[in-house]
Protein backbone atom coordinates (compact mmCIF):
# COMPACT_ATOMS: atom_id res chain seq x y z
CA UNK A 1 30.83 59.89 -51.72
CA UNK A 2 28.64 62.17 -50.48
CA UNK A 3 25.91 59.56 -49.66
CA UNK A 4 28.61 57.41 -48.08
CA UNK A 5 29.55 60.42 -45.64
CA UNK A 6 25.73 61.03 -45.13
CA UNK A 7 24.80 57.65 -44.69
CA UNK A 8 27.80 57.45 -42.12
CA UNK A 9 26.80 60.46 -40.02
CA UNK A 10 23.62 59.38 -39.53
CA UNK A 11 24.29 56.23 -38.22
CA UNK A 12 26.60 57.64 -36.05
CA UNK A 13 24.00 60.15 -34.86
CA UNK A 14 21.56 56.95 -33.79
CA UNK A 15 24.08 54.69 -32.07
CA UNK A 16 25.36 57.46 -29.71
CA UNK A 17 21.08 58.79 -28.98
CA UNK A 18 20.12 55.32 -28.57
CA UNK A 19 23.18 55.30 -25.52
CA UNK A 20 22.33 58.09 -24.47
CA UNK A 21 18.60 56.94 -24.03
CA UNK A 22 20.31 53.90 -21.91
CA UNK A 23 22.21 55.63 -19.65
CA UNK A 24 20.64 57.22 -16.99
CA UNK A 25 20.21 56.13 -13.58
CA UNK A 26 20.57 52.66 -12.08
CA UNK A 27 19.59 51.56 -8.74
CA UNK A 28 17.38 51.98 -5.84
CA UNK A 29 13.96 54.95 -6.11
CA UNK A 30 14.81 58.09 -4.46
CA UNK A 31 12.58 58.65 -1.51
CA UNK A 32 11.08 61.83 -1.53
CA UNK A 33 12.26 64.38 0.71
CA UNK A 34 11.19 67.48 2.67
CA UNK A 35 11.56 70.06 5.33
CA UNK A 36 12.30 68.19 8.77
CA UNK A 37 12.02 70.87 11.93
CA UNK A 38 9.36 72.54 12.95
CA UNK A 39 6.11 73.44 12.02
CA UNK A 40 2.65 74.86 12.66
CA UNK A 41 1.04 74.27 15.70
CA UNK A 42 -2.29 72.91 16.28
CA UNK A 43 -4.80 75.31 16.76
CA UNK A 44 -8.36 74.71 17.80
CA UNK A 45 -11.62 74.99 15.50
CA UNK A 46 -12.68 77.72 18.11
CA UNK A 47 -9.24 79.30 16.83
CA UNK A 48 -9.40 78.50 13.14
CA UNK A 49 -12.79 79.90 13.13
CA UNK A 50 -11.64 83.54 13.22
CA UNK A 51 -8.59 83.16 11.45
CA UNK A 52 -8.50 84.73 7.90
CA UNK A 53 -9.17 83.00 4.59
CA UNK A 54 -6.36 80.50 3.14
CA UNK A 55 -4.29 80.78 6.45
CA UNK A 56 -3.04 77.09 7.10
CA UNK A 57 -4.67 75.15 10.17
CA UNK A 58 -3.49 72.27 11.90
CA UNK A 59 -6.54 70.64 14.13
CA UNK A 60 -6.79 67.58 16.58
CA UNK A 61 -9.94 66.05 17.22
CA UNK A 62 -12.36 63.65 15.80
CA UNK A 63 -14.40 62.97 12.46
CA UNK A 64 -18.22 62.85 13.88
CA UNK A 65 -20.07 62.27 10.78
CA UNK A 66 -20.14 62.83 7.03
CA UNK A 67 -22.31 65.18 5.30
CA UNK A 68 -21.80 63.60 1.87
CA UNK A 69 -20.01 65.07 -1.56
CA UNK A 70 -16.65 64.68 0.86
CA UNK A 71 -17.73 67.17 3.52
CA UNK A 72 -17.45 65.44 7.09
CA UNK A 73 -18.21 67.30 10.45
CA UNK A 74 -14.54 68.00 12.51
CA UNK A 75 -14.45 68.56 16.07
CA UNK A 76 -13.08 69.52 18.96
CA UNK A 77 -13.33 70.05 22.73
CA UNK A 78 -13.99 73.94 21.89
CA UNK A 79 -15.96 73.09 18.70
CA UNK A 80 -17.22 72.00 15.29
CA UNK A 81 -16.70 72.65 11.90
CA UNK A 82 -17.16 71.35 8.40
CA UNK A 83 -14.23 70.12 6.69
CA UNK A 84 -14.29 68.70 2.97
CA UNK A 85 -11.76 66.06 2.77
CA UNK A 86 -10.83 64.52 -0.73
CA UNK A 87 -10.65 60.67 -1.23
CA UNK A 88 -6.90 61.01 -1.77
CA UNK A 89 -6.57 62.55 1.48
CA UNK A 90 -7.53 59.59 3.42
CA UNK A 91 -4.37 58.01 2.14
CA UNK A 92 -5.90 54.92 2.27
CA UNK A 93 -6.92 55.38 6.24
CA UNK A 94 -10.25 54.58 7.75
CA UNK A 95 -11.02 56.34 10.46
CA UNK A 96 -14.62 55.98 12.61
CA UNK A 97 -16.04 58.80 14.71
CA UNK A 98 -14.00 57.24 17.87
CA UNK A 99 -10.51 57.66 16.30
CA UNK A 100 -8.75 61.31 17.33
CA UNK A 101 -7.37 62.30 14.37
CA UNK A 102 -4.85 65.35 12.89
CA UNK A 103 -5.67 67.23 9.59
CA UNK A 104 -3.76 69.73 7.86
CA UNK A 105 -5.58 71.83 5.62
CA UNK A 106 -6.26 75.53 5.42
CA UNK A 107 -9.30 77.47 6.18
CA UNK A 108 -11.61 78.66 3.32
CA UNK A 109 -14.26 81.63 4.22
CA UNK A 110 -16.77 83.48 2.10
CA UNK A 111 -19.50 85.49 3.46
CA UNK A 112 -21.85 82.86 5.14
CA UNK A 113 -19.63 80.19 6.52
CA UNK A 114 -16.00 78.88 6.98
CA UNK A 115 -14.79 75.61 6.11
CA UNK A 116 -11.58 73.73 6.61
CA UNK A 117 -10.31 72.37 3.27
CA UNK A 118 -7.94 69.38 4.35
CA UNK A 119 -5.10 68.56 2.33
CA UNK A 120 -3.71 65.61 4.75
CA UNK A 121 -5.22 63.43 7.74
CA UNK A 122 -3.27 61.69 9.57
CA UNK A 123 -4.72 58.82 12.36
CA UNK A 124 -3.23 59.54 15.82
CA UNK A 125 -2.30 56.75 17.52
């Protein structure tokens, strides 16, 4: 009897795991959302330049060149600055040196120079 009751609970503990395994939901992806309103504003690499370390930068310009080991020259009409840009940043974009584009990243200073360490670009059109 005991083995019957046993037997009988444990089956009973499957069936209702394995439905709860296939309910869930059903239907279309959730997009991903996020803060809509405002933001920072751009600022210029003369700007970001003195800014402190880690303060987030939003910059307009153009991509002049690439220094290799994802570090690309960024600039401005009141300057330039190196900016390291990972390959997942590009978000699949290519962008050429006559393209004006936005990044979002946040400066990153030690004691002999400042760099911009992007964590978006975005092509302006």
């Amino acid at each position: 009897m005991k083995n019957i009751l046993s037997v009988t609970a444990l089956s009973l503990a499957l069936g209702l795991s394995s439905a709860a395994f296939a309910q869930g939901f059903q239907g279309p992806a959730q997009a991903m959302g996020g803060f809509q309103g405002p933001g920072l504003s751009n600022s210029t690499v003369a700007e970001a330049l003195n800014l402190g370390d880690d303060t987030a930068v939003v910059l307009e310009g153009r991509i002049e060149k690439s220094l290799g080991n994802e570090k690309y020259v960024f600039s401005d009409n009141t300057g330039s600055v190196t900016v390291e840009i990972d390959n997942e940043d590009w978000r699949g974009q290519n962008v050429t040196p006559n393209d004006t584009v936005v990044i979002h990243g946040e400066v990153d200073k030690d004691f002999f120079k400042t760099e911009i360490d992007v964590d978006s670009v975005t092509l302006k059109k």
